[in-house]
C-alpha atoms as a PDB file:
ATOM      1  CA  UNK A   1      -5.207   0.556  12.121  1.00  0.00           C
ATOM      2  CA  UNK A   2      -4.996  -3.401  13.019  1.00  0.00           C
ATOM      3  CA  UNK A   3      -3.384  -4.085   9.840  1.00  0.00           C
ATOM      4  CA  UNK A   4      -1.333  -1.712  10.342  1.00  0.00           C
ATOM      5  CA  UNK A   5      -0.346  -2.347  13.691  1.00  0.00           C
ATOM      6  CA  UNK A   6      -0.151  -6.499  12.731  1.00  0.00           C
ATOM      7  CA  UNK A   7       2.709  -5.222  10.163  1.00  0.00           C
ATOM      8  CA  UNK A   8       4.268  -2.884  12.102  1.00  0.00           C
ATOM      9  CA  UNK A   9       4.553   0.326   9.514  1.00  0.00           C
ATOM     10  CA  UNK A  10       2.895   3.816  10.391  1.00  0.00           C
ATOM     11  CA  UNK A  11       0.868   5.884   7.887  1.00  0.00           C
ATOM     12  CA  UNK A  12       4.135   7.848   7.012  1.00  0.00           C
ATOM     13  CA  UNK A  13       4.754   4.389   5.852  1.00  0.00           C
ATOM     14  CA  UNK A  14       2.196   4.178   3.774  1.00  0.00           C
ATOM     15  CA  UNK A  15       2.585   7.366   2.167  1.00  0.00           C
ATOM     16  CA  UNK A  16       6.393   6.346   1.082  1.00  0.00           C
ATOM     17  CA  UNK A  17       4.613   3.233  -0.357  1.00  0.00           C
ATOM     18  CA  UNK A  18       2.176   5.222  -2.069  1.00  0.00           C
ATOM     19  CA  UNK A  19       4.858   7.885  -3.400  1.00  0.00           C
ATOM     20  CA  UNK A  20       7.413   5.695  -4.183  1.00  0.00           C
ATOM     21  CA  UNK A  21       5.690   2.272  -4.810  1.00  0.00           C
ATOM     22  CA  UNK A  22       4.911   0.642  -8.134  1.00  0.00           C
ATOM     23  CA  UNK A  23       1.078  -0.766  -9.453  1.00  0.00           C
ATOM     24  CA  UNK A  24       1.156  -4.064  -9.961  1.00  0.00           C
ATOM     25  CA  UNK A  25      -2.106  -3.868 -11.810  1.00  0.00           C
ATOM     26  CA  UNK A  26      -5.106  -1.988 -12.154  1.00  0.00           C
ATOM     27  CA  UNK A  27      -7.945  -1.188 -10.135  1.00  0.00           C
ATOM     28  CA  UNK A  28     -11.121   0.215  -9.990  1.00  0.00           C
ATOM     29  CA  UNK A  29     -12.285   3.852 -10.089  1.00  0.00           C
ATOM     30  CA  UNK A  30     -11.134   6.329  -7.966  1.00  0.00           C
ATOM     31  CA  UNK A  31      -9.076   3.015  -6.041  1.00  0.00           C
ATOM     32  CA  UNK A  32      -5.267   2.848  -5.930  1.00  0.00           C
ATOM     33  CA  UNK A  33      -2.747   0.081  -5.032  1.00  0.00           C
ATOM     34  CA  UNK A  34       0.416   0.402  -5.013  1.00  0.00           C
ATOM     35  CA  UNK A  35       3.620  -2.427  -3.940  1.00  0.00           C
ATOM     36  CA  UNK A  36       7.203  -1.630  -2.330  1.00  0.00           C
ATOM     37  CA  UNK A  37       9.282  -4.661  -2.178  1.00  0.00           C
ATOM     38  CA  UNK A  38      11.809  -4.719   0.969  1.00  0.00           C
ATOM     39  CA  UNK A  39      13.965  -7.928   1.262  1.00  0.00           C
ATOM     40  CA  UNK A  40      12.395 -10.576   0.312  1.00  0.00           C
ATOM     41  CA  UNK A  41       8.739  -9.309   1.907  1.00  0.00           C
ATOM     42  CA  UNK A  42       6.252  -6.685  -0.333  1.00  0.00           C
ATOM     43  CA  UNK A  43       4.083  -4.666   1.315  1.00  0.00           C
ATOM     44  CA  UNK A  44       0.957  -3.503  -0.399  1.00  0.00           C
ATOM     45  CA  UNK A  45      -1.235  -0.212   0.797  1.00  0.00           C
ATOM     46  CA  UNK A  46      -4.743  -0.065  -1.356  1.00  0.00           C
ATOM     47  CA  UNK A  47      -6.484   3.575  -1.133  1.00  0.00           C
ATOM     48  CA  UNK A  48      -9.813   4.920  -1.874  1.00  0.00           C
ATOM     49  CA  UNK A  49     -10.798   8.631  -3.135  1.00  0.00           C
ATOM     50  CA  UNK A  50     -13.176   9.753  -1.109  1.00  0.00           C
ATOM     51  CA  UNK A  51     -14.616  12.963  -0.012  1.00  0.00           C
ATOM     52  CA  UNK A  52     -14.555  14.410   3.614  1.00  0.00           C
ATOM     53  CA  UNK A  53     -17.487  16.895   4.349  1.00  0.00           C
ATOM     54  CA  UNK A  54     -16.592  18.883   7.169  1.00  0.00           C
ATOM     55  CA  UNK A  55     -13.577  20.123   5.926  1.00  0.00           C
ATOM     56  CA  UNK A  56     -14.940  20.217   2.364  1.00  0.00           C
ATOM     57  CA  UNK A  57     -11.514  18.931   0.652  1.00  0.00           C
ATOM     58  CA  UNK A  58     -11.014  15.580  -0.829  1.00  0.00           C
ATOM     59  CA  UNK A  59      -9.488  12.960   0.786  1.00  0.00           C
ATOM     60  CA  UNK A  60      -7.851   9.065   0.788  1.00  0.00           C
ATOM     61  CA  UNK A  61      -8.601   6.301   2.747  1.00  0.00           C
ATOM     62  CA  UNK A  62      -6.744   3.518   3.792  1.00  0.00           C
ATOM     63  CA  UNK A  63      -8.863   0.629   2.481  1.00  0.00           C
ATOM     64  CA  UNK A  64      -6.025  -2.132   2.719  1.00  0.00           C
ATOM     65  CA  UNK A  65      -2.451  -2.884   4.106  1.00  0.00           C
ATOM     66  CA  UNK A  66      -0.772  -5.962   3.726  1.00  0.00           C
ATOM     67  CA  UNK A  67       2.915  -8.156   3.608  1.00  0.00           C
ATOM     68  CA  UNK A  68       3.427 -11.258   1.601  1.00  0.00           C
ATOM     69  CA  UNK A  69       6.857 -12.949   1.002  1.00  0.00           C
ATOM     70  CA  UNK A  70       8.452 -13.152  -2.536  1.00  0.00           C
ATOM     71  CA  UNK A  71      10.058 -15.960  -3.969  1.00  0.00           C
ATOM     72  CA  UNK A  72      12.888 -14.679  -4.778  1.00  0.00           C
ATOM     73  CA  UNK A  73      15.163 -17.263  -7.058  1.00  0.00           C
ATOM     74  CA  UNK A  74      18.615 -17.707  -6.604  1.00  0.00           C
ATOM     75  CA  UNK A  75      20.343 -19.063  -9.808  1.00  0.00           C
ATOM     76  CA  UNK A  76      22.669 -21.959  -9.515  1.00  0.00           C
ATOM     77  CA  UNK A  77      26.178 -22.224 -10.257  1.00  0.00           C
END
C-alpha cells in the first residue's frame, strides 16, 4: 500500500497495468512484471501467484510497484 500510495495509482491501476502492460523481461516462477509507459514516466507492478486458504481459490499479490522516468530522445533538426 505505501508504494502505492507514494505513486499515487489504486489497485484498479494496477490491474490496467497488468492487463494492458508489456514484460520487459522475464521472471521467475509463478512471478509476473509487467511496464505501462505514460509520458515520459513507466510504471512497473511485479505480482506473485500465490494461494489463499480460506477461500480456497488462487490468488496474486502485489509484490512491487514502482515509477521511473524514461529518456525519451528527441531527434534534432
Amino acid at each position: 500500500m505505501r508504494e502505492l500510495t507514494k505513486y499515487g495509482l489504486t489497485v484498479d491501476d494496477c490491474k490496467e497495468i497488468l492487463e494492458n502492460g508489456y514484460s520487459p523481461r522475464k521472471r521467475g516462477k509463478n512471478t509476473i512484471e509487467k511496464w505501462m509507459d505514460v509520458g515520459n514516466k513507466t510504471y512497473n507492478v511485479v505480482v506473485v501467484e500465490s494461494y489463499n486458504y480460506q477461500h480456497k481459490n488462487e490468488i496474486y499479490l502485489i509484490k512491487h510497484v514502482g515509477r521511473f522516468s524514461r529518456n525519451v530522445k528527441i531527434p534534432s533538426i
